[in-house]
Protein backbone atom coordinates (compact mmCIF):
# COMPACT_ATOMS: atom_id res chain seq x y z
CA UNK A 1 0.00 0.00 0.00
CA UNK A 2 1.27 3.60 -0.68
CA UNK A 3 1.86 5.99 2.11
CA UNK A 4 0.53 9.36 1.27
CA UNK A 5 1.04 12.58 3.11
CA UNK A 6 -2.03 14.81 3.34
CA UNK A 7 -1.36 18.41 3.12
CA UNK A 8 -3.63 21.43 2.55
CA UNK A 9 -2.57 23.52 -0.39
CA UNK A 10 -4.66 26.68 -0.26
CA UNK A 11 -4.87 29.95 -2.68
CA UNK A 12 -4.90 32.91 -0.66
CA UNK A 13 -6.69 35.93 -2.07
CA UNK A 14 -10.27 34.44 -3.33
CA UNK A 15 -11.73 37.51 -4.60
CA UNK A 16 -8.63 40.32 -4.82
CA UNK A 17 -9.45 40.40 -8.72
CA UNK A 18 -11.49 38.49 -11.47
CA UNK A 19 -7.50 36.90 -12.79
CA UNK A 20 -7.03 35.68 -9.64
CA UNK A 21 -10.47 34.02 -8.54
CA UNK A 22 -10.59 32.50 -12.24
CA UNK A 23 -6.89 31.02 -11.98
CA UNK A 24 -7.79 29.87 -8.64
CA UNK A 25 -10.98 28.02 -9.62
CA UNK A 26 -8.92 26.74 -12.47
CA UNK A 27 -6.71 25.29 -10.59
CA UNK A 28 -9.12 23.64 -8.34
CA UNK A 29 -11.17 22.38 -11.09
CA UNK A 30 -7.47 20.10 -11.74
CA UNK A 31 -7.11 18.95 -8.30
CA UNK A 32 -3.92 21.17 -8.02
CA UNK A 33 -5.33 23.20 -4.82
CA UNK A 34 -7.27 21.80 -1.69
CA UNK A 35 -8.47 24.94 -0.42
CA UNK A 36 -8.59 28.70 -1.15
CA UNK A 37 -9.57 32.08 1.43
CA UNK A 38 -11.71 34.48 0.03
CA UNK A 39 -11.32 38.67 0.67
CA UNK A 40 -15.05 39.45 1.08
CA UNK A 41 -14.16 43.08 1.30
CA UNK A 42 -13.19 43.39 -2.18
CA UNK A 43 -15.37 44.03 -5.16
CA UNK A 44 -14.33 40.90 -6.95
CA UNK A 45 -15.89 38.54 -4.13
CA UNK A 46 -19.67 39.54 -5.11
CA UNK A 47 -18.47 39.25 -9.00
CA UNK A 48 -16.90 36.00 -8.03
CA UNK A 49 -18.42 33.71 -5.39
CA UNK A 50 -20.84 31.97 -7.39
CA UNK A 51 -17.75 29.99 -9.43
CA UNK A 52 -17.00 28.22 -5.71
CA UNK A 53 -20.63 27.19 -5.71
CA UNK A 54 -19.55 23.84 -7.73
CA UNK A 55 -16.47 23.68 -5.60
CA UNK A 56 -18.25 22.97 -2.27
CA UNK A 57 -16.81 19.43 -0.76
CA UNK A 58 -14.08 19.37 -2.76
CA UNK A 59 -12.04 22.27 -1.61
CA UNK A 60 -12.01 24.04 1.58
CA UNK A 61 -13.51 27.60 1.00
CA UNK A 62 -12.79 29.60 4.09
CA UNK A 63 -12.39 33.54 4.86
CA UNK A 64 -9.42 35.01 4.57
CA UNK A 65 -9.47 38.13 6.95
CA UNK A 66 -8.60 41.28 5.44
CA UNK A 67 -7.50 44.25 7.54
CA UNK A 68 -4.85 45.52 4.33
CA UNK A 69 -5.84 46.08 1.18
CA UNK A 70 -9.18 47.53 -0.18
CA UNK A 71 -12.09 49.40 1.82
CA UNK A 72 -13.26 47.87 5.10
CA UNK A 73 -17.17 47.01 5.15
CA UNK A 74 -18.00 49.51 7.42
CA UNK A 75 -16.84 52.73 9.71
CA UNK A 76 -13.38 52.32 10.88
CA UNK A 77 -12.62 55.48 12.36
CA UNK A 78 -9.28 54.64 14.14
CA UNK A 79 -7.64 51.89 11.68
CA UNK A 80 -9.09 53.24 8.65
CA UNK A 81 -10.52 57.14 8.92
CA UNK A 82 -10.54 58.08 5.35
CA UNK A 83 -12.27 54.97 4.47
CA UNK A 84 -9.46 52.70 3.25
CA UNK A 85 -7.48 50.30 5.19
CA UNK A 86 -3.88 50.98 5.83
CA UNK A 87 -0.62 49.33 4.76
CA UNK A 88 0.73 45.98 6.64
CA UNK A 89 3.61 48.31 8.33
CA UNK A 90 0.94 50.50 9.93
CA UNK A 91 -1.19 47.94 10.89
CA UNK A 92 1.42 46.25 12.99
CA UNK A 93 3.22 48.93 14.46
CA UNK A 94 -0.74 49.61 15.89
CA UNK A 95 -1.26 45.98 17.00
CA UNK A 96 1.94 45.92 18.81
CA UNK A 97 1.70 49.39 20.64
CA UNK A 98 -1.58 48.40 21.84
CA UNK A 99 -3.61 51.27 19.59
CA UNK A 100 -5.90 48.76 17.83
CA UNK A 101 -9.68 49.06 19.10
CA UNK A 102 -10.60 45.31 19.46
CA UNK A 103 -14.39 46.39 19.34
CA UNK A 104 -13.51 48.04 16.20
CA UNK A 105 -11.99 45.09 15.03
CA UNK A 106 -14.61 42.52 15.56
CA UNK A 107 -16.94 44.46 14.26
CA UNK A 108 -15.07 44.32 10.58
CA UNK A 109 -14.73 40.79 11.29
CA UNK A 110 -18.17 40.29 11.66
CA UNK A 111 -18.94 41.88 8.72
CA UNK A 112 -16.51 40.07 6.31
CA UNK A 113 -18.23 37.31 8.10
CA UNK A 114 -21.47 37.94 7.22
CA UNK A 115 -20.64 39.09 3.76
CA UNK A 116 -18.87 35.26 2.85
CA UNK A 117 -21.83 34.27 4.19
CA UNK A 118 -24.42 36.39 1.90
CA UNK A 119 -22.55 35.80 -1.29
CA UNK A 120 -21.64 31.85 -0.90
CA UNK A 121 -24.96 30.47 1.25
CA UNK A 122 -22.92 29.08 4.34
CA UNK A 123 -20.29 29.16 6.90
CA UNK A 124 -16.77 29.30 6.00
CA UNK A 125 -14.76 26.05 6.74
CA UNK A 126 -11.81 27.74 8.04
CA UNK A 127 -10.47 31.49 8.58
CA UNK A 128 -7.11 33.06 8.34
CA UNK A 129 -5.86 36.59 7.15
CA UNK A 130 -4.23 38.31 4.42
CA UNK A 131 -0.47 38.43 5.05
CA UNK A 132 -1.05 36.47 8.09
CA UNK A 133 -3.52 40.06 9.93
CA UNK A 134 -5.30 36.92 11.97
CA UNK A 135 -2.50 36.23 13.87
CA UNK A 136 -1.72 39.85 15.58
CA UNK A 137 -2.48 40.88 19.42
CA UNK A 138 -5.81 42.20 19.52
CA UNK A 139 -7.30 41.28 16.33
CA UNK A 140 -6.55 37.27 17.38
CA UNK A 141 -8.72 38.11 20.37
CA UNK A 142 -11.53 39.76 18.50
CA UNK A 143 -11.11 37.15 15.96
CA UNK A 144 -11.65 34.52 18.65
CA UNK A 145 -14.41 36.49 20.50
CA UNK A 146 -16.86 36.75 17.18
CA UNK A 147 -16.17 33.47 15.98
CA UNK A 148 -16.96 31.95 19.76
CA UNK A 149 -20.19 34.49 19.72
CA UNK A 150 -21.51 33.13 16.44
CA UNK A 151 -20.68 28.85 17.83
CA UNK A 152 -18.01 28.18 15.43
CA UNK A 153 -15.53 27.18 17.89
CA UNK A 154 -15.02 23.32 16.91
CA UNK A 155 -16.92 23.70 13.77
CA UNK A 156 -13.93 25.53 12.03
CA UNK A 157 -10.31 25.69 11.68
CA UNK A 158 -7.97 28.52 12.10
CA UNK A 159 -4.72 28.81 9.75
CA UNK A 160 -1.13 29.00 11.93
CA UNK A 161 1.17 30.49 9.97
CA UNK A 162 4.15 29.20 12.30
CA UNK A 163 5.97 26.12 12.00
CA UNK A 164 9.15 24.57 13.73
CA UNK A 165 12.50 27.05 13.95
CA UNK A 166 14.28 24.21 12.85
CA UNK A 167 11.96 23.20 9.59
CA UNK A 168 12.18 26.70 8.48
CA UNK A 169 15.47 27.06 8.80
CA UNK A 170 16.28 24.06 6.37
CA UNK A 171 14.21 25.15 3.92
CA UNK A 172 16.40 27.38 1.50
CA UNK A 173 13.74 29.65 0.52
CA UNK A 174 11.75 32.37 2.17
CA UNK A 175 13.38 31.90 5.68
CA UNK A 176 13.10 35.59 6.46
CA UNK A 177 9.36 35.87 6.05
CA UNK A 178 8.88 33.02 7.71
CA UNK A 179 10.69 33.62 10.63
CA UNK A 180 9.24 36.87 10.87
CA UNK A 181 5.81 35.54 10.42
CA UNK A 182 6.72 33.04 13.16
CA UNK A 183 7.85 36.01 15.45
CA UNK A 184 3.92 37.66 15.28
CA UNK A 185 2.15 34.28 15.89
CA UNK A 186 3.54 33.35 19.01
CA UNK A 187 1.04 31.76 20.83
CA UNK A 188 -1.81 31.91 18.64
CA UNK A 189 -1.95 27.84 18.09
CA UNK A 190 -2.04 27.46 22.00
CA UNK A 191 -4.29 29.86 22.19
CA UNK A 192 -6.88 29.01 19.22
CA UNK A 193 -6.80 25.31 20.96
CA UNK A 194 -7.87 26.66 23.88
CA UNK A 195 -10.58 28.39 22.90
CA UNK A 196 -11.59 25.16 20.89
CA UNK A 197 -10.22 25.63 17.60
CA UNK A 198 -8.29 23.45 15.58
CA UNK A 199 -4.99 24.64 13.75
CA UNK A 200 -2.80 23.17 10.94
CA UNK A 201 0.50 21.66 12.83
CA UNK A 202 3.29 22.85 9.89
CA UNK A 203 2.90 25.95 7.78
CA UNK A 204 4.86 27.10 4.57
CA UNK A 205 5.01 28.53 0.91
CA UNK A 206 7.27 31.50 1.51
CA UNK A 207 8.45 33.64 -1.44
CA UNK A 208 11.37 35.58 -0.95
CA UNK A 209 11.21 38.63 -0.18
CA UNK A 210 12.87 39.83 -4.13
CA UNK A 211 10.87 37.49 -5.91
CA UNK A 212 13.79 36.32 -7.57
CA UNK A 213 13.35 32.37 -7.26
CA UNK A 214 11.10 30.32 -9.68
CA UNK A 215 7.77 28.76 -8.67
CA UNK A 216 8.83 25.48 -9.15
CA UNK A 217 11.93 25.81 -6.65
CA UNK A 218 9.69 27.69 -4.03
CA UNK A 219 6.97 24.87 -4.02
CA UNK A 220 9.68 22.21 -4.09
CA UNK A 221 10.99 23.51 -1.18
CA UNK A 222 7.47 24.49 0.09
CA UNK A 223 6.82 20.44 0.18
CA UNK A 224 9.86 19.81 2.24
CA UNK A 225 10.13 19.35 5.92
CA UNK A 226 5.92 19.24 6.22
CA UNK A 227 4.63 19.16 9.96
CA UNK A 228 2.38 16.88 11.71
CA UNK A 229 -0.96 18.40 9.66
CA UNK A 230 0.45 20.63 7.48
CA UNK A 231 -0.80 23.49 5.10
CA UNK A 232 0.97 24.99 1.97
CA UNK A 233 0.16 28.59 0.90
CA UNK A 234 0.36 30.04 -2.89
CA UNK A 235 -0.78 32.99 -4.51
CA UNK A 236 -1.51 32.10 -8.54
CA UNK A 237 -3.55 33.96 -10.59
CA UNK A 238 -4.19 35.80 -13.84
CA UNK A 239 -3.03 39.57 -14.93
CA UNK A 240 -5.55 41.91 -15.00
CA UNK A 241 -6.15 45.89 -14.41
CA UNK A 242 -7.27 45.17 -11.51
CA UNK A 243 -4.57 42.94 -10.01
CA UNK A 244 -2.22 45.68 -11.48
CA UNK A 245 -3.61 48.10 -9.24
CA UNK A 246 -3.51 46.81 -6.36
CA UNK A 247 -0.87 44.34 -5.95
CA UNK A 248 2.95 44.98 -7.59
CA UNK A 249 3.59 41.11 -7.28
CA UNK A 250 1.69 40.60 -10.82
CA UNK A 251 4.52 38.62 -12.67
CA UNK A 252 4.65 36.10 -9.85
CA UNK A 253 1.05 35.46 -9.59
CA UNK A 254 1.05 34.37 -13.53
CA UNK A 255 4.39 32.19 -12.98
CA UNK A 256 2.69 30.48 -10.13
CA UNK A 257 -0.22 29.94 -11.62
CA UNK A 258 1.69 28.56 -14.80
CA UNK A 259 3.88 26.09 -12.59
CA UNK A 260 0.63 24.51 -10.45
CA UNK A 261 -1.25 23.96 -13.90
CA UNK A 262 2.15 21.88 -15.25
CA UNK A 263 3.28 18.33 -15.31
CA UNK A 264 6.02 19.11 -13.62
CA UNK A 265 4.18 19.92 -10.43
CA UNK A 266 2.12 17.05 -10.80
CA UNK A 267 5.16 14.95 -10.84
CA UNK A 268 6.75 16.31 -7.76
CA UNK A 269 3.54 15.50 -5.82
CA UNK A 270 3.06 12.09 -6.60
CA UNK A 271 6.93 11.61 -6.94
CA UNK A 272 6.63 12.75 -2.93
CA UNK A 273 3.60 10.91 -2.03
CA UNK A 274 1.75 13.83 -1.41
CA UNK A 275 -2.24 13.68 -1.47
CA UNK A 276 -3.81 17.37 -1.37
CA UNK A 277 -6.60 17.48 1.07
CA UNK A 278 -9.18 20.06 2.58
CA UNK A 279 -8.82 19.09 6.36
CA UNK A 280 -5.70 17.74 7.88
């Protein structure tokens, strides 16, 4: 009998643009993702929801929290006053001084909640946050407090976007972001148990921060060193006006989206015994 590892391979960004959400759904439709977060915020979730209709039990279709890009869904006077939602960098330097308004912050949650909920007909299976927002002091609390308000605590997962020092530091790509990344989610796993949710046990997918290595070497090394239950991140998609605007990473999208659709990466998963799956 073979002896398959079971990892979750999920497509951040459901939703950032019509490219994207049509690569991703593409992608699905071959078996080459397990999972993909959507940005309910953005203008392309409405446009786009109804493709993951079809989608439903095959792929995990969770929320993917977005306090960083885009518009929030309602009045945000002290994270977003002028009606737009600030940079990562001023985001964290809030969370970590202690100047985020956790009310304020559930209450955004809530409504990218209810608006996944509106446009796709049911609970999300899982929640985590654009470039990793889930994980920071304050909004993991008000994350945890709406999601325990609403009785999703053991009905849903919660992405960690940690994994072992010494995994990440044999993986020759992206160790910087991930150590980083590791650095803000202290905790949060320990916590999210606690509060009865479940996490992935192994986390990577790390570009680096240039850009400057190929898709196939990232996901190679991706695949390497997996935890206990773990989950792979990518961000593939299509070019479009819209992606150009908001996002200057538009080259690597494409590539990525190129390399999951090939043989090659077909090959390196069943060469590695690796069986894509939407729960660990």
């Amino acid at each position: 009998m073979p002896v398959f590892r079971n990892v979750i391979f999920c497509a951040d960004d459901y939703g950032l643009s019509d490219g994207v959400s049509r690569g991703i759904v593409e992608l699905a439709e071959m078996g080459r993702l397990s999972a993909t977060g959507a940005m309910t915020n953005m203008p392309g979730w409405r446009r786009n929801a109804a493709a993951l209709k079809p989608l439903r039990g095959r792929i995990g279709i969770g929320l993917h929290l977005n306090l960083t890009t885009g518009s929030p869904l309602g009045t945000m006077p002290k994270l977003a006053p002028a009606g737009r939602l600030p940079l990562l960098e001023a985001v964290l330097g809030m969370s970590f001084k202690g100047r985020l308004d956790q009310t304020e912050i559930a209450g955004e949650i809530a409504r990218q909640l209810d608006a996944f909920e509106e446009a796709f007909g049911e609970t999300p299976s899982f929640v985590d946050g654009h470039q990793h927002v889930h994980v920071l002091p304050v909004v993991r609390a008000a994350l945890f407090q709406v999601l325990k308000e609403r009785g999703h605590a053991g009905r849903l997962w919660l992405r960690d976007p940690s994994d072992r020092a010494v995994a990440i530091l044999r993986r020759p790509i992206g160790r910087g972001k991930a150590l980083l990344v590791k650095g803000f989610a202290r905790g949060f796993a320990k916590q999210a148990q606690a509060e009865g949710f479940a996490t992935n046990r192994g986390f990577s997918g790390f570009a680096p921060f240039d850009l400057s290595v190929s898709p196939q070497r990232i996901f190679e090394t991706a695949f390497s060193r997996l935890g206990a239950s773990p989950l792979v991140m990518c961000h593939p998609g299509y070019m479009d006006d819209e992606l150009r605007a908001l996002d200057p990473a538009v080259e690597s999208r494409v590539a990525e989206l190129e390399y999951l659709k090939s043989d090659q990466f077909d090959l390196m998963l069943r060469e590695r015994g690796i069986r894509l799956v939407s729960v660990s």
